[in-house]
Protein backbone atom coordinates (compact mmCIF):
# COMPACT_ATOMS: atom_id res chain seq x y z
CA UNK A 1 37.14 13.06 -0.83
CA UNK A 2 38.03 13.54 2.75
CA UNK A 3 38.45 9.88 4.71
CA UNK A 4 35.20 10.56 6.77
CA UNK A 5 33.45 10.46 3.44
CA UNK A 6 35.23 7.88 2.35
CA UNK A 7 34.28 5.69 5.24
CA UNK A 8 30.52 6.49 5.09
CA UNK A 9 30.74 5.64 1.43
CA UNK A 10 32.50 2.59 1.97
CA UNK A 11 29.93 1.28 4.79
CA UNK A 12 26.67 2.60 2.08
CA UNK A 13 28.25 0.73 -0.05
CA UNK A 14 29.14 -2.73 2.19
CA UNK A 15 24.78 -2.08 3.52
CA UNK A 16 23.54 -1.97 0.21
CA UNK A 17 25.40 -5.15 -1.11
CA UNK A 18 23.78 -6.84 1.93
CA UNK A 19 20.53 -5.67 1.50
CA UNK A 20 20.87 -6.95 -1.98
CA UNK A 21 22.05 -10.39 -1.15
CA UNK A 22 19.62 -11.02 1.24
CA UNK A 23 16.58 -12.21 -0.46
CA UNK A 24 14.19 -12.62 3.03
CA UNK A 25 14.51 -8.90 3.19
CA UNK A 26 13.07 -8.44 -0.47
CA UNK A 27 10.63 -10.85 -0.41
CA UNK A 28 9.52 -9.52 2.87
CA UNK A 29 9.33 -6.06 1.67
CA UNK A 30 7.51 -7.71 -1.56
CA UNK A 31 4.85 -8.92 0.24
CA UNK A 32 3.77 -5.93 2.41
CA UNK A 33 3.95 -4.19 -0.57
CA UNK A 34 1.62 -6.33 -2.61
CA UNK A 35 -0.76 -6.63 0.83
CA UNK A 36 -0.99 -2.83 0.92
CA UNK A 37 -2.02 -2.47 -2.73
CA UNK A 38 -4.66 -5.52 -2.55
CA UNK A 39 -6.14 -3.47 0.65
CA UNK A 40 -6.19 -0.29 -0.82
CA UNK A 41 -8.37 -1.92 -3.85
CA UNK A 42 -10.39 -4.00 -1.42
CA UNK A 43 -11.10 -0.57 0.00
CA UNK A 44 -12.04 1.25 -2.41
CA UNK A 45 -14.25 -1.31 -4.13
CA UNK A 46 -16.09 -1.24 -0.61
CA UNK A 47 -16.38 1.82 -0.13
CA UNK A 48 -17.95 2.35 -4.01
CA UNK A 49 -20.09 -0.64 -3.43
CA UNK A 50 -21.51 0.94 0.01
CA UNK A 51 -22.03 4.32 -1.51
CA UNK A 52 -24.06 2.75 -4.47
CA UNK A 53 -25.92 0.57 -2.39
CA UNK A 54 -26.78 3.97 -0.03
CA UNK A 55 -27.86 5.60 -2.92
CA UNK A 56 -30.23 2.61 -3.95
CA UNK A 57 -31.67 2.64 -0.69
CA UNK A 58 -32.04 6.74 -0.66
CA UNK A 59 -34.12 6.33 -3.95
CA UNK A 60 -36.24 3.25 -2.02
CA UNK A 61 -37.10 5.25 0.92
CA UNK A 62 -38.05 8.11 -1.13
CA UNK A 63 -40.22 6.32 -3.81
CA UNK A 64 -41.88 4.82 -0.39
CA UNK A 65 -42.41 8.37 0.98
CA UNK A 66 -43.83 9.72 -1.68
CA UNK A 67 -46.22 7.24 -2.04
């Protein structure tokens, strides 16, 4: 291992023992994690909600139509 290599390792090394110790970071990351999955199911259960409710009211204005 050349020394340039050896430096960068030594400095990944040094970052990820920091990023470890600091637990703001993780619980940080954590939380926008947890945020983006409870959106993405609040989404979805929208958009499945609308699209049955369109489809009741498609059925509605046709039974009205045809009458």
């Amino acid at each position: 291992m050349t020394n340039a290599t050896a430096a960068i390792a030594r400095t990944a090394r040094r970052a990820w023992a920091a990023a470890r110790a600091d637990e703001r970071g993780l619980t940080t990351v954590e939380y926008v994690i947890a945020a983006a999955i409870i959106l993405v199911v609040l989404s979805a259960a929208i958009l499945a909600w609308n699209n049955g409710l369109a489809a009741k009211i498609g059925e509605l204005v046709r039974t009205l139509a045809a009458t």
